[in-house]
PDB file of N, CA and C in Angstrom:
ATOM      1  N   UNK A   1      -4.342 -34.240 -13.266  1.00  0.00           N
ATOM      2  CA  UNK A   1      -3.626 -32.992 -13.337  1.00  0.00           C
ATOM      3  C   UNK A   1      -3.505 -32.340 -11.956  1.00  0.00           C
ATOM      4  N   UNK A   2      -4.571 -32.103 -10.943  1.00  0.00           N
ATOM      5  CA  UNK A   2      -4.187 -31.701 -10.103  1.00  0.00           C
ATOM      6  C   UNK A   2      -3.448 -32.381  -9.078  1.00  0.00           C
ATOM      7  N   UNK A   3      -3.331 -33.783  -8.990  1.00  0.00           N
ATOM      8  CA  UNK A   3      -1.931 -34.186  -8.209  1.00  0.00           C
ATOM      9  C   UNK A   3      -1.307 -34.924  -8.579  1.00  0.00           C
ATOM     10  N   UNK A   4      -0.910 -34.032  -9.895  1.00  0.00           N
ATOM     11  CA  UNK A   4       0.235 -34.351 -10.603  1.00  0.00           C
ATOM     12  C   UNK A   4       1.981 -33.905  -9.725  1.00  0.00           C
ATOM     13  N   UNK A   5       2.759 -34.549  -9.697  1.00  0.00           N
ATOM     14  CA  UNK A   5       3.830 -33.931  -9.035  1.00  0.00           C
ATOM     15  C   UNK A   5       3.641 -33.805  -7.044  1.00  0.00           C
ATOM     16  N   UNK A   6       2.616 -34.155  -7.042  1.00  0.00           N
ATOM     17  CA  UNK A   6       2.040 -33.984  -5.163  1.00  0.00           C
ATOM     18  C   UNK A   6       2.621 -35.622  -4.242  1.00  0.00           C
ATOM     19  N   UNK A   7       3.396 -35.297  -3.157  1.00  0.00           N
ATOM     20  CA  UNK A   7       3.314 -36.368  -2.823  1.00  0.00           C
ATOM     21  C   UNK A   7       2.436 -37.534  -2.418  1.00  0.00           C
ATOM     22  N   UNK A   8       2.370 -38.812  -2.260  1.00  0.00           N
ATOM     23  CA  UNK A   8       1.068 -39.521  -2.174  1.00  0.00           C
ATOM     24  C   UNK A   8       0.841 -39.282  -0.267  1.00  0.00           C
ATOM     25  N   UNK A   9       1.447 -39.138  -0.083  1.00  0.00           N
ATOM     26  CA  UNK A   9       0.920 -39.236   2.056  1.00  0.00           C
ATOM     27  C   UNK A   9       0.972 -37.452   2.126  1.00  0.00           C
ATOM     28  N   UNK A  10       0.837 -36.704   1.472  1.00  0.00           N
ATOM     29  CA  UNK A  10       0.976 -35.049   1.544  1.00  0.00           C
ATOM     30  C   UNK A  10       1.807 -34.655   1.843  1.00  0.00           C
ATOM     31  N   UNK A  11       2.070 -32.934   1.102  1.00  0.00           N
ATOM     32  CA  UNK A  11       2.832 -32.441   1.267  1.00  0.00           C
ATOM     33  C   UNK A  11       3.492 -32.156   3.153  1.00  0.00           C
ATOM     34  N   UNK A  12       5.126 -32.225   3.436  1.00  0.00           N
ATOM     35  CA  UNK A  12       5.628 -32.066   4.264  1.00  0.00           C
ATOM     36  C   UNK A  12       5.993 -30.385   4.531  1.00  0.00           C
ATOM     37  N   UNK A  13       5.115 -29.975   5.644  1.00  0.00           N
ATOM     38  CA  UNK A  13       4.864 -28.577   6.004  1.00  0.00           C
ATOM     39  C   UNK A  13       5.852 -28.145   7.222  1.00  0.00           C
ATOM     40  N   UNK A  14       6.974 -27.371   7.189  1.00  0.00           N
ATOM     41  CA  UNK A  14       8.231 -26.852   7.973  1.00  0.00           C
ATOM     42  C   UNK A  14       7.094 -25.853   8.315  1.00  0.00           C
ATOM     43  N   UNK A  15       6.306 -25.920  10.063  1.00  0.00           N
ATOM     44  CA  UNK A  15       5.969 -25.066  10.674  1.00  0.00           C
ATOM     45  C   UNK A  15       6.565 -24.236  10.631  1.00  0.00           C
ATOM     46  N   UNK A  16       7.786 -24.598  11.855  1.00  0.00           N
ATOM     47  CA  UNK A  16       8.733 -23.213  12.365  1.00  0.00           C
ATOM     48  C   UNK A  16       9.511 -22.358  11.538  1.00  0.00           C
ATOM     49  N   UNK A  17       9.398 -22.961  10.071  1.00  0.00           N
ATOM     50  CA  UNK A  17      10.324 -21.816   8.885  1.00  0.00           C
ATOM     51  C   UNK A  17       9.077 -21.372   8.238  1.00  0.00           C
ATOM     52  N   UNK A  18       8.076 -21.902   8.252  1.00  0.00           N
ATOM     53  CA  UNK A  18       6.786 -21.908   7.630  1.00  0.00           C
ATOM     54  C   UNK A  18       7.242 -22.081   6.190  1.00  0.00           C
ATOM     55  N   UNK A  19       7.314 -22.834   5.690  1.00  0.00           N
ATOM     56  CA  UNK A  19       7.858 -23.680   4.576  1.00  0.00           C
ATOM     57  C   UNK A  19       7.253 -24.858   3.971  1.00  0.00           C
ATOM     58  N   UNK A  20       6.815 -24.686   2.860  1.00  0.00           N
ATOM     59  CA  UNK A  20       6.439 -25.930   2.143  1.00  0.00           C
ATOM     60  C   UNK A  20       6.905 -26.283   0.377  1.00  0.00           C
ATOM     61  N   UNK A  21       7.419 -27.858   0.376  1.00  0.00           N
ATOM     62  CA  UNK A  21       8.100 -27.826  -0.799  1.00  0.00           C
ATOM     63  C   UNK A  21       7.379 -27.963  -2.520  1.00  0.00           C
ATOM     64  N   UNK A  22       5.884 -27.223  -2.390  1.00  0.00           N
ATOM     65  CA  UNK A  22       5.518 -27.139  -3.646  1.00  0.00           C
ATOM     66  C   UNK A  22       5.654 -26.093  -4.347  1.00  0.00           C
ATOM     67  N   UNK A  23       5.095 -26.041  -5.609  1.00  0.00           N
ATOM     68  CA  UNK A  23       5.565 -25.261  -6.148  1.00  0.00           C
ATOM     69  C   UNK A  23       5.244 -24.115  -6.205  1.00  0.00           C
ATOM     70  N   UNK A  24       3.652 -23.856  -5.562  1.00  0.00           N
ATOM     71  CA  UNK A  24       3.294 -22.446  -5.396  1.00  0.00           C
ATOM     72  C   UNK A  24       4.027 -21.459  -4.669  1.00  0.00           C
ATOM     73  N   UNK A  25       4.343 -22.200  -3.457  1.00  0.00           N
ATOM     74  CA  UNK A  25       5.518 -22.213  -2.011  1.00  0.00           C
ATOM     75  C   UNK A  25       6.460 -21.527  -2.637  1.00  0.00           C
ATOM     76  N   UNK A  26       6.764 -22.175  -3.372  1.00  0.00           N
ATOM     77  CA  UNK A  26       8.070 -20.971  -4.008  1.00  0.00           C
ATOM     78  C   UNK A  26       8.234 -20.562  -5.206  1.00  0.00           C
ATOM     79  N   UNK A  27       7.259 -20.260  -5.287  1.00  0.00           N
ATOM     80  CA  UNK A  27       6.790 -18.768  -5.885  1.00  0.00           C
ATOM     81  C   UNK A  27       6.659 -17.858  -5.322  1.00  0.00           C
ATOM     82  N   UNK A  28       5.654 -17.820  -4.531  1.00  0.00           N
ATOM     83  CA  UNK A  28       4.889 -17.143  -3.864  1.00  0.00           C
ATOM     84  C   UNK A  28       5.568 -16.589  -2.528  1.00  0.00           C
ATOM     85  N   UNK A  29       5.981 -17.725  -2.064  1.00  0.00           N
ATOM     86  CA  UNK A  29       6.594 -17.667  -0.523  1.00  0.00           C
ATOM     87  C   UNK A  29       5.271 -18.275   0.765  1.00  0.00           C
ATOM     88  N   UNK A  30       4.582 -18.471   0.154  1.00  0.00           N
ATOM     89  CA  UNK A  30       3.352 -19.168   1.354  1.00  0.00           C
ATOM     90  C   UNK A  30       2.551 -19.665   0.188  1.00  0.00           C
ATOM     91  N   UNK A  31       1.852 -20.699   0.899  1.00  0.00           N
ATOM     92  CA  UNK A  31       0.944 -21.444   0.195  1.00  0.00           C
ATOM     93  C   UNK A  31      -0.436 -21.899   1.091  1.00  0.00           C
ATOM     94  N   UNK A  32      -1.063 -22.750   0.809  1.00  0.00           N
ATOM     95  CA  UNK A  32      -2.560 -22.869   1.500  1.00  0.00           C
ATOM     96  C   UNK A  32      -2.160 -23.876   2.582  1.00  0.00           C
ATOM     97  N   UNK A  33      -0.943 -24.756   2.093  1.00  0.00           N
ATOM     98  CA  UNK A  33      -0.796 -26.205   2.593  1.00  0.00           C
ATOM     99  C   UNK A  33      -0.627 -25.418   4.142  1.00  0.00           C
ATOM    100  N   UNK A  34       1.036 -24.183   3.821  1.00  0.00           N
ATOM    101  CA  UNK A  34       1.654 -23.819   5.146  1.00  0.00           C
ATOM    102  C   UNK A  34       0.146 -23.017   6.154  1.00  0.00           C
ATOM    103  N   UNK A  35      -0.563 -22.147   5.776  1.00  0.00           N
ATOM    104  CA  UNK A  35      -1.622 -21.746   6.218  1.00  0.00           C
ATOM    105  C   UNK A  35      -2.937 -22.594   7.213  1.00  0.00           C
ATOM    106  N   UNK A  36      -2.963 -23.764   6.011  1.00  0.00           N
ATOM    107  CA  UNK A  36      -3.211 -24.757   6.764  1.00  0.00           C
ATOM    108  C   UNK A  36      -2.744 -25.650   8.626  1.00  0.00           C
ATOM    109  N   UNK A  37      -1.879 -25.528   7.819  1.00  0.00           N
ATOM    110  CA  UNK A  37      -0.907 -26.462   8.901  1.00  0.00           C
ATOM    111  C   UNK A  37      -0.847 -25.273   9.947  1.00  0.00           C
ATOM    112  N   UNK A  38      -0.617 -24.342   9.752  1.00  0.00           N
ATOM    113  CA  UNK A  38      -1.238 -22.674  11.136  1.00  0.00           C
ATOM    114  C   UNK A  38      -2.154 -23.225  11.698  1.00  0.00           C
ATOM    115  N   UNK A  39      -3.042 -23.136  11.275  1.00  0.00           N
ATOM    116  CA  UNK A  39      -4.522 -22.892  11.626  1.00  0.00           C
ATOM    117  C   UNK A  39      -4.441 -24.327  12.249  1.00  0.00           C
ATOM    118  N   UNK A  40      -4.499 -25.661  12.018  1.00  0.00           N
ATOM    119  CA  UNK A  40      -4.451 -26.782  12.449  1.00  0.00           C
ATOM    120  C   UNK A  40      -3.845 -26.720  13.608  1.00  0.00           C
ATOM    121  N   UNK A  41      -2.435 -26.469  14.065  1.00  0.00           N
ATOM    122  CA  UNK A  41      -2.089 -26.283  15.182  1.00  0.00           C
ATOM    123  C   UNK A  41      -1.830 -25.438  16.312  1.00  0.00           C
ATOM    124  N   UNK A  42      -3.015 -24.396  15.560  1.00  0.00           N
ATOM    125  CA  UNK A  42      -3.065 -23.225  16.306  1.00  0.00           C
ATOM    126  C   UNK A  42      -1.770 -22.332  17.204  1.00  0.00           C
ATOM    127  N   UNK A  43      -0.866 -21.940  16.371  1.00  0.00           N
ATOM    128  CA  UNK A  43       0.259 -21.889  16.391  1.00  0.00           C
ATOM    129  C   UNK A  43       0.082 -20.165  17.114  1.00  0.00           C
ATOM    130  N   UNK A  44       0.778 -19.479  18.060  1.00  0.00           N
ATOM    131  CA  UNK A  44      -0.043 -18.230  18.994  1.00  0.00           C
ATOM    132  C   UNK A  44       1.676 -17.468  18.667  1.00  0.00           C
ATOM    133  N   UNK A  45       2.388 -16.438  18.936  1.00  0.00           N
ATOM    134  CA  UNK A  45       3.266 -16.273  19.317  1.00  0.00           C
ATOM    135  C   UNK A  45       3.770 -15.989  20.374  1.00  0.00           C
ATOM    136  N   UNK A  46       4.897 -14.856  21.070  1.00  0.00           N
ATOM    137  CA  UNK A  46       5.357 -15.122  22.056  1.00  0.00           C
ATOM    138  C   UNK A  46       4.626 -14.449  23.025  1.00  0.00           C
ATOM    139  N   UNK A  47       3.415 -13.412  22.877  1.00  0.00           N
ATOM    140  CA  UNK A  47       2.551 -12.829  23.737  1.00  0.00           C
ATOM    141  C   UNK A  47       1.388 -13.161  23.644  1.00  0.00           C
ATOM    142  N   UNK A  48       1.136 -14.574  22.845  1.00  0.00           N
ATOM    143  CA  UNK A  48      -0.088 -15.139  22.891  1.00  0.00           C
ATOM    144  C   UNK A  48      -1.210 -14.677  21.912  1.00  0.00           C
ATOM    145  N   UNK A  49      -0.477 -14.072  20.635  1.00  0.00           N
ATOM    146  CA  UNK A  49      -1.488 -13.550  19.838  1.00  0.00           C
ATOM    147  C   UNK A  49      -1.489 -14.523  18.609  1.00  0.00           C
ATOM    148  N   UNK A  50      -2.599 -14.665  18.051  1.00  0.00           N
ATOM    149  CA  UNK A  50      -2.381 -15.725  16.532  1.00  0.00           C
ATOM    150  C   UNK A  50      -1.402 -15.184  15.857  1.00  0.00           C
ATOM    151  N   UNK A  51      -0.748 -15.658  15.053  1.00  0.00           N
ATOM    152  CA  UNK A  51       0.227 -15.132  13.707  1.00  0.00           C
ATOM    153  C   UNK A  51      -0.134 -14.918  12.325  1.00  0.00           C
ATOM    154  N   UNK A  52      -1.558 -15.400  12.270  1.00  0.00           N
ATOM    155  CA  UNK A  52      -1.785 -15.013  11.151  1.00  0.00           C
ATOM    156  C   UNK A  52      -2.529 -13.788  11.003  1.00  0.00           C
ATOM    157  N   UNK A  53      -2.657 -12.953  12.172  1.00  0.00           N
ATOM    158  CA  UNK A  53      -2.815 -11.557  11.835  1.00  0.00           C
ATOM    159  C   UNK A  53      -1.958 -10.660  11.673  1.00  0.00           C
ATOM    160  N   UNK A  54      -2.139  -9.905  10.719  1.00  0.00           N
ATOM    161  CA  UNK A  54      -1.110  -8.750  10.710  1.00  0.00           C
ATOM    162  C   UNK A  54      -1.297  -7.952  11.591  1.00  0.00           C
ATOM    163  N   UNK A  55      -0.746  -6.999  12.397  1.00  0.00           N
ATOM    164  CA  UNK A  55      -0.788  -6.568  13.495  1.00  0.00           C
ATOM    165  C   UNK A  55      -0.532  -5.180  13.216  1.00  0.00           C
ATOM    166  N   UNK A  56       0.205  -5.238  12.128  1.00  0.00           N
ATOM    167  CA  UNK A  56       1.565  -3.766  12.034  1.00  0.00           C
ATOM    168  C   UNK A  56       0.390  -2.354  11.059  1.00  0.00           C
ATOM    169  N   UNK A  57       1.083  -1.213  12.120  1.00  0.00           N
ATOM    170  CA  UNK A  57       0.147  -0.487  11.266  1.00  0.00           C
ATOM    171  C   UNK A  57       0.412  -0.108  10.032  1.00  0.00           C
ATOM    172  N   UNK A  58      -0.266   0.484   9.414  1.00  0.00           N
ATOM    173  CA  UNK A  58      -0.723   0.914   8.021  1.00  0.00           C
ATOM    174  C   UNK A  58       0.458   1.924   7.524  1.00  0.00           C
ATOM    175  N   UNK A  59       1.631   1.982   6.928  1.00  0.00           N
ATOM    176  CA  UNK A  59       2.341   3.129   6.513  1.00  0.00           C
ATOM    177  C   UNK A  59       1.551   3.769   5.471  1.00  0.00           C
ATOM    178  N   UNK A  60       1.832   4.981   5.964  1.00  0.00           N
ATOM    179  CA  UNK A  60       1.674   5.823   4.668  1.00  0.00           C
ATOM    180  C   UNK A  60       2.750   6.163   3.384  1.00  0.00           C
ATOM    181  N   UNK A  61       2.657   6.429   2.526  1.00  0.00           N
ATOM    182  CA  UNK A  61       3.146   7.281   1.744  1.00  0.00           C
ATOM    183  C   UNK A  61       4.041   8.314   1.920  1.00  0.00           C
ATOM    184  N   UNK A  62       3.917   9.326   0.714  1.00  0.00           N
ATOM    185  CA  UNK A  62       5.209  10.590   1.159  1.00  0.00           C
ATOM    186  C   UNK A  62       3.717  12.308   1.656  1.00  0.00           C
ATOM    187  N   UNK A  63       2.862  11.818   2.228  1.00  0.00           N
ATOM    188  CA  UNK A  63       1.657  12.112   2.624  1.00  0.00           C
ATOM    189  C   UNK A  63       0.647  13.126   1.927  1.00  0.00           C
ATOM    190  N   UNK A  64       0.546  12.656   1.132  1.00  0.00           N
ATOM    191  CA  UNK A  64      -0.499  12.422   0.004  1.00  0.00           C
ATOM    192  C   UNK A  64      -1.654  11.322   0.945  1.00  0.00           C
ATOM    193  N   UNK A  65      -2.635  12.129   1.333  1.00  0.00           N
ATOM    194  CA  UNK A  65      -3.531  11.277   2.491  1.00  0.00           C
ATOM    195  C   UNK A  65      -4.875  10.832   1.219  1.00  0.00           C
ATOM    196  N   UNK A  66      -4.991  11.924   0.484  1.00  0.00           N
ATOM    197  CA  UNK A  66      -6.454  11.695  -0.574  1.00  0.00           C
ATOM    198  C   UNK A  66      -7.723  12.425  -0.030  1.00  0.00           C
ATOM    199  N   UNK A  67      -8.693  12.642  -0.618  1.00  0.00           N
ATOM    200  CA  UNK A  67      -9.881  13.079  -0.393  1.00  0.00           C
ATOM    201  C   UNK A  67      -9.694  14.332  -0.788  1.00  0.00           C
ATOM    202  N   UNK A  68     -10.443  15.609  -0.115  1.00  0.00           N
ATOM    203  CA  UNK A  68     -10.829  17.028  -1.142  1.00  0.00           C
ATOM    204  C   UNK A  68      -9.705  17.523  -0.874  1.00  0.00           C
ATOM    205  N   UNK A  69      -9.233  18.167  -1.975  1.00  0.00           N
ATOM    206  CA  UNK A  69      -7.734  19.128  -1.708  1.00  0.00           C
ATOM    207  C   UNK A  69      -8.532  20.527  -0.704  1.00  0.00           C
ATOM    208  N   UNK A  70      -7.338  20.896   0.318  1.00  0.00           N
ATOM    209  CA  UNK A  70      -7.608  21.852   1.061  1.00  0.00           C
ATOM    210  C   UNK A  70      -8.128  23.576   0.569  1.00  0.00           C
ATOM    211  N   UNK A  71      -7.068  23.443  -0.612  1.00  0.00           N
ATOM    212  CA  UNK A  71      -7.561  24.647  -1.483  1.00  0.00           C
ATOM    213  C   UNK A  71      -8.397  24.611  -2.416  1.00  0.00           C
ATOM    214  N   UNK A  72      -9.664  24.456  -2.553  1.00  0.00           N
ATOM    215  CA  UNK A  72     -10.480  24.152  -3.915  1.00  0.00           C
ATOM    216  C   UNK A  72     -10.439  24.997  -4.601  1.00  0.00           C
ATOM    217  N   UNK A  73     -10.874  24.514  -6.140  1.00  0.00           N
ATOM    218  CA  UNK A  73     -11.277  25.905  -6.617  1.00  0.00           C
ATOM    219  C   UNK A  73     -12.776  26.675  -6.934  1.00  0.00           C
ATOM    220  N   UNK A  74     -12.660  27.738  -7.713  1.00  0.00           N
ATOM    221  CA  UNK A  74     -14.113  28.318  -7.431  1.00  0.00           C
ATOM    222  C   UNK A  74     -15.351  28.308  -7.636  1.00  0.00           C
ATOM    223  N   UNK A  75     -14.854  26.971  -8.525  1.00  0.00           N
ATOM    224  CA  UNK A  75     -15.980  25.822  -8.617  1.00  0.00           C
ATOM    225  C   UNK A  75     -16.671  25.249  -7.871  1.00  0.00           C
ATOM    226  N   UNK A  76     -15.970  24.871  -6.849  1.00  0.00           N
ATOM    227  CA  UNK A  76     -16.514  24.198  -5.503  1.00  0.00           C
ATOM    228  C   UNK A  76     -16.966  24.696  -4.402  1.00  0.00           C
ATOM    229  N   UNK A  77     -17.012  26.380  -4.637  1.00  0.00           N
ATOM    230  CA  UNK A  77     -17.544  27.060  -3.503  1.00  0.00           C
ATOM    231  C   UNK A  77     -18.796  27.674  -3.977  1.00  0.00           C
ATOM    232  N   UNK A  78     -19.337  28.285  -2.821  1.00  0.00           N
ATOM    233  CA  UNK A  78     -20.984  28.771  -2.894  1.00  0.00           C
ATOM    234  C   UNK A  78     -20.645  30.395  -2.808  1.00  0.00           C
TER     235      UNK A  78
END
């Protein structure tokens, strides 16, 4: 069952589209194989940083940040 449908010499991994033709692959859009095949050839980008970090910061919301509301009520005071 598990290599059922798998080619026998392994799956063929499109680095530069980062692409692979199983079926998780497209589902998903990435799979372990393409991740793999990263990490194996230590693939950097154009300022020399790995690619498999995300880099980009954190968006927020419509800023709703969380934690104690500014106005409590008189419950929460002494």
């Amino acid at each position: 069952m598990e290599v059922q449908g798998q080619p026998w010499g392994g799956w063929p991994v499109d680095i530069t589209s980062r692409w692979c033709p199983c079926n998780y692959c497209y589902a998903f859009g990435v799979c372990v194989h393409v991740v793999y095949a990263l990490k194996a050839t230590d693939h950097v980008d154009n300022s020399g940083r790995n690619i498999l970090v995300n880099r980009s910061k954190r968006k927020r919301g419509d800023g709703a940040s969380g934690g104690r509301p500014l106005s409590v009520g008189t419950a929460l005071t002494f």
